[in-house]
N, C-alpha and C. Protein backbone atom coordinates (compact mmCIF):
# COMPACT_ATOMS: atom_id res chain seq x y z
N UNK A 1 33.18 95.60 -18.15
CA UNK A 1 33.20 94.54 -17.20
C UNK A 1 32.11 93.53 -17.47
N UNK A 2 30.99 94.01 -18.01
CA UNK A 2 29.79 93.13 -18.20
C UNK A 2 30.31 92.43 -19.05
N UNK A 3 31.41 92.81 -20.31
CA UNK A 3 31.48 92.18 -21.60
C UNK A 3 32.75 90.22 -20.89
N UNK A 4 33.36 90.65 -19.87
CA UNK A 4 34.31 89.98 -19.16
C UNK A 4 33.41 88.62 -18.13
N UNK A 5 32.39 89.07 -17.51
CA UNK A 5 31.94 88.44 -17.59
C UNK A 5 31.08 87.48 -18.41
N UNK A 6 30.38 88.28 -18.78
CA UNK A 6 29.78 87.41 -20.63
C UNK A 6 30.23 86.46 -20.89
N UNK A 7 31.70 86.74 -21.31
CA UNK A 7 32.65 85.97 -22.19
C UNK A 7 33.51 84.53 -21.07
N UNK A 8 33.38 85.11 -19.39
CA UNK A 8 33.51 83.71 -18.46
C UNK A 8 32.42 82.71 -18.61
N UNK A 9 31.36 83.49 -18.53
CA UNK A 9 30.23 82.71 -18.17
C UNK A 9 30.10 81.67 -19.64
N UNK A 10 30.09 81.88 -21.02
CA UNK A 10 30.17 81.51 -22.17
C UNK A 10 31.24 80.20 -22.08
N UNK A 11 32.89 81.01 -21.48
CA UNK A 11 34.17 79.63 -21.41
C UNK A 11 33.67 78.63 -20.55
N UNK A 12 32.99 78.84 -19.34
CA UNK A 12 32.67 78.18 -18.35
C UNK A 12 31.41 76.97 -18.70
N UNK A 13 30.60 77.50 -20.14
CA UNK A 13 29.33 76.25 -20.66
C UNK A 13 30.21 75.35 -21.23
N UNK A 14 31.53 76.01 -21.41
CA UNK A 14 32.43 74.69 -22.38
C UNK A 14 33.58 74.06 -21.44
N UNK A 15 33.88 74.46 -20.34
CA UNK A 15 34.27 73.91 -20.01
C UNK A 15 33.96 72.83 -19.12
N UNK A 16 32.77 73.22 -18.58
CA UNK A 16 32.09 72.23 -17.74
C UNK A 16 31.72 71.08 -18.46
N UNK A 17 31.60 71.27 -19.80
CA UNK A 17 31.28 70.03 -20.38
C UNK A 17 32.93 68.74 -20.80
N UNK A 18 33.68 69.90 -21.13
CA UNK A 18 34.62 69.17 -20.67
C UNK A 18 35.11 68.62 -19.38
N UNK A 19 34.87 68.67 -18.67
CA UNK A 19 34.99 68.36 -16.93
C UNK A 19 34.25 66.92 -16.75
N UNK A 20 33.11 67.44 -17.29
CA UNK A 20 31.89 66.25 -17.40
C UNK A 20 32.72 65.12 -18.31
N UNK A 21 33.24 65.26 -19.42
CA UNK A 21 33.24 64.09 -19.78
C UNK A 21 34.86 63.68 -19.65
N UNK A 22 35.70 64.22 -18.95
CA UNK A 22 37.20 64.24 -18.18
C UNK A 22 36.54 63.16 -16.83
N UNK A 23 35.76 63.48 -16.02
CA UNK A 23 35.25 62.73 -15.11
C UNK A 23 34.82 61.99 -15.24
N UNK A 24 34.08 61.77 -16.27
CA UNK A 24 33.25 60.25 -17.01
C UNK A 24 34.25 59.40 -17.16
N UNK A 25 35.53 59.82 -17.96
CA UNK A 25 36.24 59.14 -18.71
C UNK A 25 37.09 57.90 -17.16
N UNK A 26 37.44 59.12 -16.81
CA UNK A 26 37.98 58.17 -15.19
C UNK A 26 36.91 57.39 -14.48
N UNK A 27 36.13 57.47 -14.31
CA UNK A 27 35.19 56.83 -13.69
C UNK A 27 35.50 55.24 -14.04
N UNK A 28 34.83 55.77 -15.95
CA UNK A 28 35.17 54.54 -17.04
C UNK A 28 36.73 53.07 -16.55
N UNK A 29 37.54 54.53 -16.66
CA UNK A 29 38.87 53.49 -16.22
C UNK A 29 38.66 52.60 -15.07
N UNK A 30 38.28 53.40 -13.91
CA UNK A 30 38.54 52.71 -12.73
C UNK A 30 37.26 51.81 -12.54
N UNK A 31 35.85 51.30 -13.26
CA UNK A 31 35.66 50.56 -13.48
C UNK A 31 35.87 49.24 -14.41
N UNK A 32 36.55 49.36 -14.78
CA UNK A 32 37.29 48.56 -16.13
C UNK A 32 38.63 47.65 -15.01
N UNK A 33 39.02 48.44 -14.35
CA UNK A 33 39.96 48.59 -13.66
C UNK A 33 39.45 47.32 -12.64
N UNK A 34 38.23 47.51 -11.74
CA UNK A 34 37.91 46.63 -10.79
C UNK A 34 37.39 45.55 -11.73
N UNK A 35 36.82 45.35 -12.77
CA UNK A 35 36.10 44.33 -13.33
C UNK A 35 37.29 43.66 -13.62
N UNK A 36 38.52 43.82 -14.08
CA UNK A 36 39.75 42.92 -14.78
C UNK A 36 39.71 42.23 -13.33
N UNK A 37 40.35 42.81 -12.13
CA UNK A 37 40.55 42.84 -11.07
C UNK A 37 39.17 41.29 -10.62
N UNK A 38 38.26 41.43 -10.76
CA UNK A 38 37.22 40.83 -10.47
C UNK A 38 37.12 39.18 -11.39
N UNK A 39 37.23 39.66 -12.42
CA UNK A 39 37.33 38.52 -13.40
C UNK A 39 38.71 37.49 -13.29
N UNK A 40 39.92 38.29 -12.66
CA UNK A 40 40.80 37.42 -12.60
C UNK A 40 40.63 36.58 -11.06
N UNK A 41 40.06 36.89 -10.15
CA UNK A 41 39.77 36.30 -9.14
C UNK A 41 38.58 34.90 -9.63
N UNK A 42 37.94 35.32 -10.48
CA UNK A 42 36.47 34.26 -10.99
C UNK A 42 37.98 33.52 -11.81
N UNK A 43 38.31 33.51 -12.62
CA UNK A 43 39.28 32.83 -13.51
C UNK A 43 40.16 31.59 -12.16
N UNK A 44 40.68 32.07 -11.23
CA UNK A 44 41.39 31.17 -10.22
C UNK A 44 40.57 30.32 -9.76
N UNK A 45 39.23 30.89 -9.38
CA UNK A 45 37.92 30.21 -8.68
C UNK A 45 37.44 29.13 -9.63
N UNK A 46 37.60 29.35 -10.45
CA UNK A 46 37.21 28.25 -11.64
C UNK A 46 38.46 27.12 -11.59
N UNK A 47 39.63 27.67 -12.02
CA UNK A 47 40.45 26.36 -12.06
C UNK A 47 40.66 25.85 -10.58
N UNK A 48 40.72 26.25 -9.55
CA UNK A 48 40.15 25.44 -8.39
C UNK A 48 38.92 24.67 -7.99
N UNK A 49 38.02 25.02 -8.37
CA UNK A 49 37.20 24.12 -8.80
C UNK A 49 37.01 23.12 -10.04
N UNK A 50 37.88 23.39 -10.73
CA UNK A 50 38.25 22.45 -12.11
C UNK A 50 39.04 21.50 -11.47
N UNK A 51 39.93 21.40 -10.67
CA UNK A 51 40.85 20.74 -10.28
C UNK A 51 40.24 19.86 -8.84
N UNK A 52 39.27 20.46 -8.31
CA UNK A 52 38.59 19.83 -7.13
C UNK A 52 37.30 18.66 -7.83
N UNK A 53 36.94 18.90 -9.38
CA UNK A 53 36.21 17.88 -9.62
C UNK A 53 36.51 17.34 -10.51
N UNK A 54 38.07 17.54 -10.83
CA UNK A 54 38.52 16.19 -11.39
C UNK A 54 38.96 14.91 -10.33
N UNK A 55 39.15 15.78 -9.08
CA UNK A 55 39.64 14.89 -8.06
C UNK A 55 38.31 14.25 -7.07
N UNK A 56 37.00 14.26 -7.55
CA UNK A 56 35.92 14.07 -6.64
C UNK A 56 35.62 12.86 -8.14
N UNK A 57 35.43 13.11 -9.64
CA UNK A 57 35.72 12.46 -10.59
C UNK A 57 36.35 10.89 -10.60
N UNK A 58 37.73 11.40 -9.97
CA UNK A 58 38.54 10.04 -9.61
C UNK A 58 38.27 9.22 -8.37
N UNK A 59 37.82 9.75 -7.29
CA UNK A 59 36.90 9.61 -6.64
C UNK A 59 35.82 8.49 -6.70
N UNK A 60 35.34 8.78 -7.99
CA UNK A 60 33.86 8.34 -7.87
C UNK A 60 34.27 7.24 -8.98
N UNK A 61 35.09 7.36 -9.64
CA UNK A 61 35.44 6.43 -10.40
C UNK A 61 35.84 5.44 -9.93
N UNK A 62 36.66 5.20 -8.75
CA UNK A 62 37.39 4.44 -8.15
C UNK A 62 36.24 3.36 -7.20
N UNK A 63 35.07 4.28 -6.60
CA UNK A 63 34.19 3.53 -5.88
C UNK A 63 33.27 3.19 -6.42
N UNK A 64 33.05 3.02 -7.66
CA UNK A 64 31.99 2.49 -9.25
C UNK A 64 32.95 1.12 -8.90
N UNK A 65 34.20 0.97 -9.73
CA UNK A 65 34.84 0.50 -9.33
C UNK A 65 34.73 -0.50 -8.20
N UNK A 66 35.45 -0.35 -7.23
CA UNK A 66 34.73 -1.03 -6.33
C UNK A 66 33.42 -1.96 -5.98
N UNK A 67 32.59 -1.24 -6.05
CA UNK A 67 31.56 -1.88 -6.38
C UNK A 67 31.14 -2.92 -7.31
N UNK A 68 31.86 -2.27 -8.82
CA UNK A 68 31.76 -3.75 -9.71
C UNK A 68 32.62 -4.75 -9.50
N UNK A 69 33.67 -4.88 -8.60
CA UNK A 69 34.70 -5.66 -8.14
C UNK A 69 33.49 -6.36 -7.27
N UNK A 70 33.23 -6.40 -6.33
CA UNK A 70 32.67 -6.50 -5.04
C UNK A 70 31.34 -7.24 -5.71
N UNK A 71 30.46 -6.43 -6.72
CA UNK A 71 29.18 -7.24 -7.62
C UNK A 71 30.09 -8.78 -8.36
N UNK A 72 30.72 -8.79 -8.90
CA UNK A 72 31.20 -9.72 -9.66
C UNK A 72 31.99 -10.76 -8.95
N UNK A 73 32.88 -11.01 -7.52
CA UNK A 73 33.39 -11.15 -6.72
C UNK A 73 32.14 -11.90 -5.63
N UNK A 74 30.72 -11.74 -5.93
CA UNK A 74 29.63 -12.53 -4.81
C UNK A 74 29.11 -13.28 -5.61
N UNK A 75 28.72 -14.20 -4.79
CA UNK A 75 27.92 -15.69 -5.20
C UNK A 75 26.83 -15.07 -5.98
N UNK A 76 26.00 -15.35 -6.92
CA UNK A 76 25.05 -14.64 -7.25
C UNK A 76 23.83 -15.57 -6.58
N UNK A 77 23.80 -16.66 -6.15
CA UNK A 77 22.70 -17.18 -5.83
C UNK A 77 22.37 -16.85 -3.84
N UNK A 78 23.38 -16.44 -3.43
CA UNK A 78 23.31 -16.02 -2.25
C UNK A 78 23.29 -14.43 -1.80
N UNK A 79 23.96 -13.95 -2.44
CA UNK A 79 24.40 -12.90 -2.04
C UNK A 79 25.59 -12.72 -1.23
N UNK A 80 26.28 -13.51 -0.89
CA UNK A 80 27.69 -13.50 0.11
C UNK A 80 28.93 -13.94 -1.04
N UNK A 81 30.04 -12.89 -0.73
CA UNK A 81 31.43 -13.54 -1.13
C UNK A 81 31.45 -14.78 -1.18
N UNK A 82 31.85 -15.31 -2.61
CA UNK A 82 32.09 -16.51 -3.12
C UNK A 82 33.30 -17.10 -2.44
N UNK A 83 33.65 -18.13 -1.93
CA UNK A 83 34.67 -18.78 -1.21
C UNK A 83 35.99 -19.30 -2.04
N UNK A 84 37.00 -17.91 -1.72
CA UNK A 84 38.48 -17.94 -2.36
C UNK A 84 38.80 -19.14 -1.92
N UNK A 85 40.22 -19.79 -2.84
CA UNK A 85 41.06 -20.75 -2.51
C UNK A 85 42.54 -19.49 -1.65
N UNK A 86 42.61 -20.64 -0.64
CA UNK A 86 43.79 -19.67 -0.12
C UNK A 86 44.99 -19.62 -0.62
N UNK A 87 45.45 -18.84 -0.56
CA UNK A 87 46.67 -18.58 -1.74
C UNK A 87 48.25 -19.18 -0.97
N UNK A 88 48.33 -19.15 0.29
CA UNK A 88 49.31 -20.06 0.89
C UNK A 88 48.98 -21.71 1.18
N UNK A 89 48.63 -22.04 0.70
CA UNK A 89 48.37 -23.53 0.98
C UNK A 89 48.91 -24.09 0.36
N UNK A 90 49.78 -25.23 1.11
CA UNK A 90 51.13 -25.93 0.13
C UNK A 90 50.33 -26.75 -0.69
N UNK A 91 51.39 -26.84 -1.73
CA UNK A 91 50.71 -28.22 -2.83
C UNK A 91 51.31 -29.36 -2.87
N UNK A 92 50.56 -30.32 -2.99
CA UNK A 92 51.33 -31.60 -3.17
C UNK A 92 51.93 -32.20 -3.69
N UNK A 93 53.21 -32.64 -3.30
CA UNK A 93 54.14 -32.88 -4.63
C UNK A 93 53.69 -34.21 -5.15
N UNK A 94 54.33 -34.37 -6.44
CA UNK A 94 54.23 -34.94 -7.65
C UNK A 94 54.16 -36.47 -7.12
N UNK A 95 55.25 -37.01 -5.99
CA UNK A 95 55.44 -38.21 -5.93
C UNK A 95 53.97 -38.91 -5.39
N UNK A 96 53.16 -38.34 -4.05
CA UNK A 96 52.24 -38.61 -3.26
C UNK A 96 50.91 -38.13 -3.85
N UNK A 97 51.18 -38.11 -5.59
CA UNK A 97 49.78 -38.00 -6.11
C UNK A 97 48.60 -38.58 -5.69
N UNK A 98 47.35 -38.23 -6.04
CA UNK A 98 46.02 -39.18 -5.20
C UNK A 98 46.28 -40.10 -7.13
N UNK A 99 45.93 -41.41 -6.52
CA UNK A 99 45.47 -42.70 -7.77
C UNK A 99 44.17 -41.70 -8.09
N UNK A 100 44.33 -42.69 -9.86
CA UNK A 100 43.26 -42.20 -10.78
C UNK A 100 42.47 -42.85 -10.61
N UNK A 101 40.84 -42.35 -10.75
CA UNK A 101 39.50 -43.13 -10.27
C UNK A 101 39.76 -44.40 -11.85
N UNK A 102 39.28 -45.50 -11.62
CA UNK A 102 38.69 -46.48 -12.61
C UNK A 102 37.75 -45.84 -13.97
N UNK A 103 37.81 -46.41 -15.07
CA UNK A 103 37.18 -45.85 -16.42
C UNK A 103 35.95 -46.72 -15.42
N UNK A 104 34.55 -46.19 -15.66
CA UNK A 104 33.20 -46.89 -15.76
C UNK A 104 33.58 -47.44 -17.41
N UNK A 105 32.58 -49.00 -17.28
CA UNK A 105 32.52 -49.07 -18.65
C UNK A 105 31.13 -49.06 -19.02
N UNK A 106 30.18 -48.67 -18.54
CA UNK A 106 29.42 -47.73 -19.23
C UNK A 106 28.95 -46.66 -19.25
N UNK A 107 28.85 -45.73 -20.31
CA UNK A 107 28.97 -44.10 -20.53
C UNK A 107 27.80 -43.45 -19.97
N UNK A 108 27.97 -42.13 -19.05
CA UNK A 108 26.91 -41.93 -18.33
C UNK A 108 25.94 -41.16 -19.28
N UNK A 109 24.56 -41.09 -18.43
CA UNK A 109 23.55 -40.64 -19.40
C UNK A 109 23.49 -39.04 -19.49
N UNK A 110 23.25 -38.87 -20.44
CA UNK A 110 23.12 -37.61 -21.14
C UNK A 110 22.34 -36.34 -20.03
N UNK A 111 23.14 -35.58 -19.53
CA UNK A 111 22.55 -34.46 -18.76
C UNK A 111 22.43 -33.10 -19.47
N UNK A 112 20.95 -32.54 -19.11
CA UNK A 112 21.48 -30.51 -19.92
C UNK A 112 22.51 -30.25 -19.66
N UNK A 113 23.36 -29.56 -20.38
CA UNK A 113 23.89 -28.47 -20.15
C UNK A 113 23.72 -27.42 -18.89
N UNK A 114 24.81 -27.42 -18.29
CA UNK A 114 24.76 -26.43 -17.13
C UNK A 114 24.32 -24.90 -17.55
N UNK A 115 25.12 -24.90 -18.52
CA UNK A 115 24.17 -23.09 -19.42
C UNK A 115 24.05 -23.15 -20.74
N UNK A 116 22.84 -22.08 -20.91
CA UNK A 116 23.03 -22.29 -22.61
C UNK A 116 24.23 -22.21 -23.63
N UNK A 117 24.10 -22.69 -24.40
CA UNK A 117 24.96 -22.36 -25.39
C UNK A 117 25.15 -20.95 -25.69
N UNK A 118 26.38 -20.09 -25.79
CA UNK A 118 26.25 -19.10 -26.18
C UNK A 118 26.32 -18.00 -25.29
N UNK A 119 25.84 -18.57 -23.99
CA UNK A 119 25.70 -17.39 -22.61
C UNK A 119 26.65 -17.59 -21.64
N UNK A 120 26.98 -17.12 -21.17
CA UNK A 120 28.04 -16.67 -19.95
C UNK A 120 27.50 -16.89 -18.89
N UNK A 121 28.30 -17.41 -17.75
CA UNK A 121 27.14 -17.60 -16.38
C UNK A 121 26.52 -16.04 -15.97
N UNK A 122 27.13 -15.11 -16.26
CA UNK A 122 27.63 -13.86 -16.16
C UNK A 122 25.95 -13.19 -16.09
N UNK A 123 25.67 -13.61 -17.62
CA UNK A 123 24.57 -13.20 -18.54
C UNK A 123 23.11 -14.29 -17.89
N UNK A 124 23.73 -15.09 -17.39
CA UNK A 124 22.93 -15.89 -17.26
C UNK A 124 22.03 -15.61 -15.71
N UNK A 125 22.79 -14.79 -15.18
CA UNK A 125 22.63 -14.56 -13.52
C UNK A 125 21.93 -13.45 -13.53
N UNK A 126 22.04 -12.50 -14.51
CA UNK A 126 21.22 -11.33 -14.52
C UNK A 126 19.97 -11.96 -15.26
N UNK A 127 19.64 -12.86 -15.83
CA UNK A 127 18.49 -12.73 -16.64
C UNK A 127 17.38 -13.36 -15.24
């Protein structure tokens, strides 16, 4: 009987080690298991947020935008909207033209140039 036990106690150092690494092995899975699980939730979270700052993107593009409409669109010497022509206002027909002013006959005198040569009023307003 001693020899019966002996020989359990001996199966039992090997099997426990198999047990041990039978239990490891699952463990293994079912973390593998939650991390896929985990990573595909981060994967959605990303393209929702990929898709929320392309649309904050267009966004911001649009009111840049704006703004350079709105900069380019003001008087630069005032600061206030430059004064549109109104776009319904009849025109005058051809027959009830205004008369042409008289030629001067002598040629007026030589004034600067309103801008330099070369520059844009554009260029000229920022400097």
């Amino acid at each position: 009987m001693a020899s019966f036990l002996e020989r359990e106690r001996v199966d039992m150092k090997g099997r426990w080690a198999r047990m041990m690494v039978l239990l490891t092995c699952l463990v293994m899975v079912l973390v593998v298991a939650q991390q896929g699980g985990t990573i595909d939730k981060q994967h959605n979270l990303i393209q929702l947020l990929w898709g929320d700052s392309k649309q904050l993107t267009k966004i911001r593009t649009q009111e840049l935008a704006k703004q350079r409409e709105k900069i380019y669109t003001t008087d630069p010497h005032y600061g206030t909207p430059a004064p549109k022509a109104p776009a319904d206002t009849p025109k005058a027909p051809d027959s009830e033209a205004a008369p042409e002013p008289k030629a001067d006959p002598a040629p007026p005198a030589k004034s600067a140039p309103s801008t330099l040569p070369g520059k844009s009023p554009r260029e000229l307003w920022r400097i």
